[in-house]
N, C-alpha and C. Protein backbone atom coordinates (compact mmCIF):
# COMPACT_ATOMS: atom_id res chain seq x y z
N UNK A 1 -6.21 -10.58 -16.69
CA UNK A 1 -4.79 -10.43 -16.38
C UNK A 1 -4.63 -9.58 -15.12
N UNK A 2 -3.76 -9.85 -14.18
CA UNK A 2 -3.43 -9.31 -13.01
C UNK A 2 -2.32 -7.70 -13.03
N UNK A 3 -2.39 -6.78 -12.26
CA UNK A 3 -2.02 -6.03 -12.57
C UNK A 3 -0.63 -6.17 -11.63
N UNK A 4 -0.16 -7.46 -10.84
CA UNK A 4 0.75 -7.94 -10.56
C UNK A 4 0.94 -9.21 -10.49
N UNK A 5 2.11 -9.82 -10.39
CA UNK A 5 2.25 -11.18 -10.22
C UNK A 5 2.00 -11.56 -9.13
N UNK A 6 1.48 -12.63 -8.83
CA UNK A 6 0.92 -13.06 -7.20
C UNK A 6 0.92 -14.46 -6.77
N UNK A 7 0.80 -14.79 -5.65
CA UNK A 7 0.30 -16.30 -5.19
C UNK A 7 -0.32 -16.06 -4.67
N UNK A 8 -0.91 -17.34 -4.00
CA UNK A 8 -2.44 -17.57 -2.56
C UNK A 8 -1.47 -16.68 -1.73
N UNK A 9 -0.08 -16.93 -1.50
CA UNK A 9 0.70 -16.67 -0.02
C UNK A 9 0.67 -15.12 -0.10
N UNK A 10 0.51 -14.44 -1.04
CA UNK A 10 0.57 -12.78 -1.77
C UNK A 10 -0.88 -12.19 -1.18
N UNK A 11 -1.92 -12.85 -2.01
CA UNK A 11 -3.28 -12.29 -1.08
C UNK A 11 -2.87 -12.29 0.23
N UNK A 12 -3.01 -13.49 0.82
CA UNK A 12 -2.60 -13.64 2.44
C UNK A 12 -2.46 -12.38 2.91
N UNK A 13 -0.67 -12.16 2.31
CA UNK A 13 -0.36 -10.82 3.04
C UNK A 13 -0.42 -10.05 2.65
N UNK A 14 -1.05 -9.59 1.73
CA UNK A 14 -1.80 -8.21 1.37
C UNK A 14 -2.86 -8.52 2.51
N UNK A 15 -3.97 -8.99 2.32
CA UNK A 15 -4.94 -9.08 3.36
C UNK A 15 -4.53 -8.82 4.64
N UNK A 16 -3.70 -9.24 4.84
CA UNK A 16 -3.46 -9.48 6.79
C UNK A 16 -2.53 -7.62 6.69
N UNK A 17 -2.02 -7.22 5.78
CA UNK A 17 -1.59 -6.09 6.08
C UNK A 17 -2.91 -5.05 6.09
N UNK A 18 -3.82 -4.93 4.97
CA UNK A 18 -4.98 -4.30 5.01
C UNK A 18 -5.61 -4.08 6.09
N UNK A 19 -6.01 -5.41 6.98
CA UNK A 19 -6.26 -5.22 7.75
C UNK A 19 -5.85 -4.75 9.00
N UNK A 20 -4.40 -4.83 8.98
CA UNK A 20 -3.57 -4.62 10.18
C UNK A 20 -3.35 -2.68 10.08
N UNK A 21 -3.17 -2.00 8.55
CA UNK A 21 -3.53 -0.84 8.55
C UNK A 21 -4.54 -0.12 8.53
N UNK A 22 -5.70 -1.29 7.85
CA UNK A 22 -6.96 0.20 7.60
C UNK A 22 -7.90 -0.62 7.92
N UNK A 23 -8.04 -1.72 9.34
CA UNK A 23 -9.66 -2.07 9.10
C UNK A 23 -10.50 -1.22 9.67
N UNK A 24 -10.03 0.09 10.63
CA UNK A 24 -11.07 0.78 11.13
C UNK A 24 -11.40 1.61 10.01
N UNK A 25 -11.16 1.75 8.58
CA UNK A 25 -11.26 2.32 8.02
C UNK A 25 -12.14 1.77 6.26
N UNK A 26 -12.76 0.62 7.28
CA UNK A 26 -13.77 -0.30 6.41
C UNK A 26 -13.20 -0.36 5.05
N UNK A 27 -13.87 -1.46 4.17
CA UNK A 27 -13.35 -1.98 3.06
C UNK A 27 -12.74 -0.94 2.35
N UNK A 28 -13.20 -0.05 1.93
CA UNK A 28 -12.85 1.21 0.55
C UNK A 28 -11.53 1.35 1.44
N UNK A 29 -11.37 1.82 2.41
CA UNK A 29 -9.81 2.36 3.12
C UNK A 29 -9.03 0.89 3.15
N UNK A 30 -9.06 -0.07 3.28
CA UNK A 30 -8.45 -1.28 3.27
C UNK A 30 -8.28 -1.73 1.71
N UNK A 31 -9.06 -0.98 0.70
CA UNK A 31 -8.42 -1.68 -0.92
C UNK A 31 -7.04 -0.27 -0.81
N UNK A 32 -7.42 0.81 -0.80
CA UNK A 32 -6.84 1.80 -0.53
C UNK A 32 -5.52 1.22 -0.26
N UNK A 33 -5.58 0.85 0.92
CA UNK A 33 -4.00 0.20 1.46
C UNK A 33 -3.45 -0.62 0.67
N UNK A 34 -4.02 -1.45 0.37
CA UNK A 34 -3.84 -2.73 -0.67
C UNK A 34 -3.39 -1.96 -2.37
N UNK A 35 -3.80 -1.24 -3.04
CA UNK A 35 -3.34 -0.65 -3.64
C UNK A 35 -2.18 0.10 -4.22
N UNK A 36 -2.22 0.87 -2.67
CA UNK A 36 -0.42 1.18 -2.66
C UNK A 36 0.66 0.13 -2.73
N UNK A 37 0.28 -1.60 -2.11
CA UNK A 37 1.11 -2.42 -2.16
C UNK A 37 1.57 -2.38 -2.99
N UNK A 38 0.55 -2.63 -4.14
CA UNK A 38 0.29 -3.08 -5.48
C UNK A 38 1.32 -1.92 -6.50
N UNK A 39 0.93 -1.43 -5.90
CA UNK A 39 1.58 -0.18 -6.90
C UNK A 39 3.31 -0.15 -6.65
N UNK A 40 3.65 -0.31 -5.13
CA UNK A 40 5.06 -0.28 -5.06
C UNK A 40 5.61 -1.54 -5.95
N UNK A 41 5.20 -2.66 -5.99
CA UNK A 41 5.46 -3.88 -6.40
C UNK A 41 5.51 -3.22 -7.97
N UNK A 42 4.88 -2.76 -8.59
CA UNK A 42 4.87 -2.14 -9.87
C UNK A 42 5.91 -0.94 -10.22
N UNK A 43 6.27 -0.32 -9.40
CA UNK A 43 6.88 1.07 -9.66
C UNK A 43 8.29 0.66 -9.79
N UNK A 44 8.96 1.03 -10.76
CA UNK A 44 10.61 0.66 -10.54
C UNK A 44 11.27 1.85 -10.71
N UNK A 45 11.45 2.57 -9.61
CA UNK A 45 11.99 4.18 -9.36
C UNK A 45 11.63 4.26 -7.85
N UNK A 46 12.77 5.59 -7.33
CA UNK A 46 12.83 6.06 -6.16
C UNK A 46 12.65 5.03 -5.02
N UNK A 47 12.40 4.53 -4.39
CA UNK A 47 12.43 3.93 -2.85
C UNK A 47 12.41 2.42 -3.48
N UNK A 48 11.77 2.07 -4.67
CA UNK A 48 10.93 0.78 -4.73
C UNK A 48 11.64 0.36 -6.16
N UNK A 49 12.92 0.55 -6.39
CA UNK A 49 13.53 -0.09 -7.42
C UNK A 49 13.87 -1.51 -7.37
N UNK A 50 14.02 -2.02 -5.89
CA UNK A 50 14.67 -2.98 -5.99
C UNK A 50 13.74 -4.42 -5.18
N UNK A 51 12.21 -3.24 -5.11
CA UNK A 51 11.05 -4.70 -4.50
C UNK A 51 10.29 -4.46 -5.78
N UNK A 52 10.39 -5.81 -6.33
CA UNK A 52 9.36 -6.67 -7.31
C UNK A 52 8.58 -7.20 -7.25
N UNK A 53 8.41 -7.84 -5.97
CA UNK A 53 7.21 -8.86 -5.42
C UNK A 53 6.65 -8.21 -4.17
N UNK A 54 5.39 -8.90 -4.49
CA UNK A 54 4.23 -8.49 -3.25
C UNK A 54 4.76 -8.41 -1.69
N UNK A 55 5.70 -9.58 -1.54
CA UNK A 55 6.43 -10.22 0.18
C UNK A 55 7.81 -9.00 -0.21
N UNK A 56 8.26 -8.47 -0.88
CA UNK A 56 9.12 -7.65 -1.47
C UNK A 56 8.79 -6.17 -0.75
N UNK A 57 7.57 -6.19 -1.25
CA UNK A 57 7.18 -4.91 -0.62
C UNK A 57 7.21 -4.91 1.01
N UNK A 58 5.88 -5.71 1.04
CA UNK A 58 5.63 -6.27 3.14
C UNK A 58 6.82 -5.98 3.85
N UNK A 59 7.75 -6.59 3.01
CA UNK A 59 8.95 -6.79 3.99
C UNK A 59 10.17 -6.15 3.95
N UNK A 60 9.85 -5.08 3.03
CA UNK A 60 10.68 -3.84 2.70
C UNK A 60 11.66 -3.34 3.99
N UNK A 61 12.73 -3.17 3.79
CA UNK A 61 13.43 -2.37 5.56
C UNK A 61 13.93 -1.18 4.39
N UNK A 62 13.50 0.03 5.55
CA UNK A 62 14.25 1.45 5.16
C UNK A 62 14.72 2.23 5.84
N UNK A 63 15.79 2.71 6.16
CA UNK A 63 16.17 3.56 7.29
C UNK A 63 16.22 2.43 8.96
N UNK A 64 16.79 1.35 8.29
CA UNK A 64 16.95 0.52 9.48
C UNK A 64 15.44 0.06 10.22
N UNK A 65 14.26 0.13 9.48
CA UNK A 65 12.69 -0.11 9.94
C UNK A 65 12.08 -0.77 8.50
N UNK A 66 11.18 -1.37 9.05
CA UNK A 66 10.48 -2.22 7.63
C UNK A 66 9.49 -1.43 7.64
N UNK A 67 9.22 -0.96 6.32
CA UNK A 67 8.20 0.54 5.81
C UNK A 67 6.96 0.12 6.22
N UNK A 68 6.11 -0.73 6.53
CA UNK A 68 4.85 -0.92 7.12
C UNK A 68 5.25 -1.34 8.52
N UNK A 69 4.67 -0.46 9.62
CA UNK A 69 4.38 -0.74 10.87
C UNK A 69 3.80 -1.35 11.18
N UNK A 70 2.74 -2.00 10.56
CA UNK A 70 2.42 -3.26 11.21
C UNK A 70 3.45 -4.69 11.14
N UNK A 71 4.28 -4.36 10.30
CA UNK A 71 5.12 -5.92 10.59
C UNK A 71 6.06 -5.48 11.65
N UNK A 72 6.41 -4.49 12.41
CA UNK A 72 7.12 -3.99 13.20
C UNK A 72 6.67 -4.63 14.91
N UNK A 73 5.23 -4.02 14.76
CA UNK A 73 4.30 -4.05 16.28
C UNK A 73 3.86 -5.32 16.20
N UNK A 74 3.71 -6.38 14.74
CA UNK A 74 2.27 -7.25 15.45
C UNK A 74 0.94 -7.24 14.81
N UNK A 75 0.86 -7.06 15.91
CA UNK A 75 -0.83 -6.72 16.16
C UNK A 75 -1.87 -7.95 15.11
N UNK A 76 -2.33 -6.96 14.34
CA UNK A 76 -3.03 -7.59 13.35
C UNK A 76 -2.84 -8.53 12.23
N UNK A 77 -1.39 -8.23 11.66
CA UNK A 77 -1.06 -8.63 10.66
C UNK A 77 -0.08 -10.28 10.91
N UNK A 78 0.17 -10.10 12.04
CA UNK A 78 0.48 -11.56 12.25
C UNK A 78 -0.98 -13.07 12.58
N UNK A 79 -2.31 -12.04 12.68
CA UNK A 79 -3.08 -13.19 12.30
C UNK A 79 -3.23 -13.54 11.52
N UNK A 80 -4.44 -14.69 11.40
CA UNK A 80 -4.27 -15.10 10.17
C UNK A 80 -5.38 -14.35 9.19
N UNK A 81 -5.46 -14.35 7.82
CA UNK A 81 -5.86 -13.70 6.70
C UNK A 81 -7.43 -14.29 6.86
N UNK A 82 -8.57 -13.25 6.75
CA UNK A 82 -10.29 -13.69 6.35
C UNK A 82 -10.51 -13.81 5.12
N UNK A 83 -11.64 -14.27 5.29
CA UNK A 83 -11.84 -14.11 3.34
C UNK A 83 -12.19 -13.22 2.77
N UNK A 84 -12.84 -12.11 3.81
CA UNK A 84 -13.32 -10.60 3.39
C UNK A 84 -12.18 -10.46 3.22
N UNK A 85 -11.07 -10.40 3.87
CA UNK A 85 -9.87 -9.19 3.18
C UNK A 85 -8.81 -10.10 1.96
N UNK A 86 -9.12 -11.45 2.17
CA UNK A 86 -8.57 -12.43 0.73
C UNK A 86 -9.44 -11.67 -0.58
N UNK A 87 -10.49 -11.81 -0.16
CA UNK A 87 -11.78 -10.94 -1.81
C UNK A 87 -11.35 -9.66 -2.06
N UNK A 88 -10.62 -8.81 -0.93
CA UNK A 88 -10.22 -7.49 -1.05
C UNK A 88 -8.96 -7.92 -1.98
N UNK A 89 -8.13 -8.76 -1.34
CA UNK A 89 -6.91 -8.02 -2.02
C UNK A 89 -6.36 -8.76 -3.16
N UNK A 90 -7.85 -9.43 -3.96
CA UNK A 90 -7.86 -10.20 -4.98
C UNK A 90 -8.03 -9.10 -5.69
N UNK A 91 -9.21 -8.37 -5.57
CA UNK A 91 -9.67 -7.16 -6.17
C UNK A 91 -8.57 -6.09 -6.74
N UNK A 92 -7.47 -6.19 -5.81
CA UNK A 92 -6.02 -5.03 -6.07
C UNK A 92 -5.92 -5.99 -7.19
N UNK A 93 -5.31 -6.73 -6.32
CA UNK A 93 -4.25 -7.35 -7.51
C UNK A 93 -5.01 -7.51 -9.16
N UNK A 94 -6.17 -7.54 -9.25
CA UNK A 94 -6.59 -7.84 -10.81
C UNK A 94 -6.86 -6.48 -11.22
N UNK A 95 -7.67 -5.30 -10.43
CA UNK A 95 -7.94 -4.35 -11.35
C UNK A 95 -8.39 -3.11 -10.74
N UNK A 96 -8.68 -3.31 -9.03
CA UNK A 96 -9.12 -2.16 -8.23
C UNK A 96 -7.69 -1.14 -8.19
N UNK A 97 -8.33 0.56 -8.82
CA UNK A 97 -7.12 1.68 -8.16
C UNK A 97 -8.25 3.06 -8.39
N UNK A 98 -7.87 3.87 -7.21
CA UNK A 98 -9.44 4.90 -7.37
C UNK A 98 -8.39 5.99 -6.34
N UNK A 99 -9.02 6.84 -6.54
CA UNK A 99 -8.23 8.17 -6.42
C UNK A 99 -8.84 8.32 -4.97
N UNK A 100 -8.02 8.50 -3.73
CA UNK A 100 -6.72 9.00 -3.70
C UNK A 100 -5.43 7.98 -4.01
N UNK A 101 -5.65 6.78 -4.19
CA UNK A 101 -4.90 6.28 -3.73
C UNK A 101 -4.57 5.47 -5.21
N UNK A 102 -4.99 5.89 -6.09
CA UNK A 102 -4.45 5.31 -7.21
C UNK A 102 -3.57 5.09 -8.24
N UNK A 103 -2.41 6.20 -7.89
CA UNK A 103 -0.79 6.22 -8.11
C UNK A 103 0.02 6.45 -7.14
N UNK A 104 -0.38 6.26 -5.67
CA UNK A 104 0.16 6.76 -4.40
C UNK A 104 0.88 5.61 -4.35
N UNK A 105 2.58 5.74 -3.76
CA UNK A 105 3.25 5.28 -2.76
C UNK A 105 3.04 4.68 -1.88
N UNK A 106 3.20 6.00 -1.01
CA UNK A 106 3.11 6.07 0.63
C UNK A 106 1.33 6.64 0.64
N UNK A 107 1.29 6.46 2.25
CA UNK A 107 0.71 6.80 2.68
C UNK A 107 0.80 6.70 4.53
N UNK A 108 0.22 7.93 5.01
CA UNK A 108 0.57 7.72 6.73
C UNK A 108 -0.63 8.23 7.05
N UNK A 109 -0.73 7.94 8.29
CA UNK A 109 -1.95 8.47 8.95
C UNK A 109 -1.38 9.33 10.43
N UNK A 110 -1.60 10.76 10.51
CA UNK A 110 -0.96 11.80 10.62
C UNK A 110 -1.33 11.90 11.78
N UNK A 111 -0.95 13.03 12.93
CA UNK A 111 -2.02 13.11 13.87
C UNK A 111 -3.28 14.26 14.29
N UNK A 112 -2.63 15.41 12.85
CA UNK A 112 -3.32 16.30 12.52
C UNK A 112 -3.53 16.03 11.10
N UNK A 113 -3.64 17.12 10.66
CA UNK A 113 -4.16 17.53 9.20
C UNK A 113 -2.90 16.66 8.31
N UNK A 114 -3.72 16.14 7.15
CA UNK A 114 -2.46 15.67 5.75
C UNK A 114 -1.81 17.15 5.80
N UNK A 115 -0.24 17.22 5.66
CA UNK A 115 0.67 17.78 5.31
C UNK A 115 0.75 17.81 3.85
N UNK A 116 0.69 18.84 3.10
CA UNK A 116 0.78 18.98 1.71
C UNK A 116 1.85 17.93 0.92
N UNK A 117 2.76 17.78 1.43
CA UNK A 117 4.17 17.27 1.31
C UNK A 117 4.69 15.80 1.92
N UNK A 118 4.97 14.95 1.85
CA UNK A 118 5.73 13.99 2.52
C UNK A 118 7.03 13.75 2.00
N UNK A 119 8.03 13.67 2.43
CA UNK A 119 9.15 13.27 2.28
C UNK A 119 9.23 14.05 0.97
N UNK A 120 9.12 15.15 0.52
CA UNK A 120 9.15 15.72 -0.65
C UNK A 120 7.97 15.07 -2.17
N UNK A 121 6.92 14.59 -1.74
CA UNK A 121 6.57 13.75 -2.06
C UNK A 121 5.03 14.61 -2.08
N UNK A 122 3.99 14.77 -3.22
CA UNK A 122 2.56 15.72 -3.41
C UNK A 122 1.65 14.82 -2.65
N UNK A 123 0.51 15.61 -1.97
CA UNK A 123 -0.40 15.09 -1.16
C UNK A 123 -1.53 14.65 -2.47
N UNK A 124 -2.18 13.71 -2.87
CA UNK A 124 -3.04 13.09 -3.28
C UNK A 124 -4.71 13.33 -2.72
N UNK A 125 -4.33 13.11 -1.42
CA UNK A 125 -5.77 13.25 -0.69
C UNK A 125 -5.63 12.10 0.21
N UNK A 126 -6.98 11.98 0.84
CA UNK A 126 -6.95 11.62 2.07
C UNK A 126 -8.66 11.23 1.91
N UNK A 127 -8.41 9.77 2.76
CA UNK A 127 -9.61 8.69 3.39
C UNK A 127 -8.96 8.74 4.94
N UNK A 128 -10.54 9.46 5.28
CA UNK A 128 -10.18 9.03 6.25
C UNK A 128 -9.14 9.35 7.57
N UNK A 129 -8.97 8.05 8.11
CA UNK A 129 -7.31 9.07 9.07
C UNK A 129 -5.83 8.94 8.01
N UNK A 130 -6.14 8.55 6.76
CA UNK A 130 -4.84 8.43 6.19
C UNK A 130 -5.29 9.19 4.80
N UNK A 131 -3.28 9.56 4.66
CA UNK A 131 -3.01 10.58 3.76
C UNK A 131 -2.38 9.92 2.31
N UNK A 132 -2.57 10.07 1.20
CA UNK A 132 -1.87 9.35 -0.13
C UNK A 132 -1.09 10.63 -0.70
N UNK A 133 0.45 9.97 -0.84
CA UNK A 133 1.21 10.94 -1.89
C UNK A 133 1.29 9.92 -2.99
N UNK A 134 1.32 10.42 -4.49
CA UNK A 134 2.08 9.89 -5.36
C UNK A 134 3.39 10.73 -5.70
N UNK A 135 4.65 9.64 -6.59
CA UNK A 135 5.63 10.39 -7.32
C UNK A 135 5.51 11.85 -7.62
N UNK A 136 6.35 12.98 -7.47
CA UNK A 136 6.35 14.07 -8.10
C UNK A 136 6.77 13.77 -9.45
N UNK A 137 6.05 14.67 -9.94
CA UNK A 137 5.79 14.04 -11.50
C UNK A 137 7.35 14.33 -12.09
N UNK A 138 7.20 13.10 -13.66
CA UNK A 138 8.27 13.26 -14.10
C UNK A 138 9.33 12.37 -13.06
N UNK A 139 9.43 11.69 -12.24
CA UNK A 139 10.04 10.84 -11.39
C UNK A 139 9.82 9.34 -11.71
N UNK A 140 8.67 9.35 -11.85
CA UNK A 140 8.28 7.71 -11.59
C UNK A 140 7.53 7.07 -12.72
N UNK A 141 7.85 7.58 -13.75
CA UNK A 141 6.81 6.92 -14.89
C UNK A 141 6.26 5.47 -14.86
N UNK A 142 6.90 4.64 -14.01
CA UNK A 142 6.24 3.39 -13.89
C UNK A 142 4.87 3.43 -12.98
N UNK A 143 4.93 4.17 -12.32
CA UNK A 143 3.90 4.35 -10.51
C UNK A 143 2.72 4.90 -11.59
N UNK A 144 2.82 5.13 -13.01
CA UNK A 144 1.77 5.17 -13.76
C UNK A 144 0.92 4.33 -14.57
N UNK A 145 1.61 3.16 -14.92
CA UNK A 145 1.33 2.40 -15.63
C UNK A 145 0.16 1.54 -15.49
């Protein structure tokens, strides 16, 4: 059983986002990314009440910007999807979540040090050039499940 609902078109863009955020940050930092998708698509509280689906998330707008920068710039995520990062973000969706990033939200990649804090939001830890918050507790009981 999947730990979200999905299609072929869902890997796709999980994959093509993975890669467009974390391929310098080889596979483990690219499930990482993929994870958090996964998880917003799951969480029904604070920012992410009202995306249910995988393209839900991707294509999220907040504060007048769509919450992943790569659908903003380009770049990567408008190519097309490999099969290394299709096998990755098969892996989310059925059963991959590993700490830091395994009840995290957000995540940014800073230009100094992770900030304890995001948006009021606990630092998790950090792969890498990127930082994972999850829910402050007692907020999000779904971002647990």
């Amino acid at each position: 059983m999947a730990r979200v609902a999905h299609t072929s078109k869902d890997i796709d863009l999980i994959a093509r986002m993975m890669r467009a955020e974390a391929e310098g940050e080889g596979k483990l930092g690219m499930l990482m990314v993929g994870n958090v998708i996964v998880n917003r698509a799951r969480a029904d509280c604070l920012d992410f009440r009202d995306v249910r689906s995988i393209r839900d998330v991707i294509f999220q707008v907040q504060g007048g910007n769509y919450s992943f920068e790569a659908v903003q710039k380009g770049n990567l995520f408008y190519s097309p999807a490999r099969e290394v990062e299709r096998r990755l973000a098969r892996q989310v969706v059925k059963y991959w979540r590993e700490h830091p990033s395994k009840y995290a939200l957000w995540y940014f990649n800073p230009y100094g040090e992770c900030p304890p804090t995001w948006y009021g939001q606990p630092l998790t830890g950090q792969f890498k050039q990127h930082c994972y918050y999850e829910p402050v507790a007692n907020t999000c009981a779904s971002a647990y499940r």
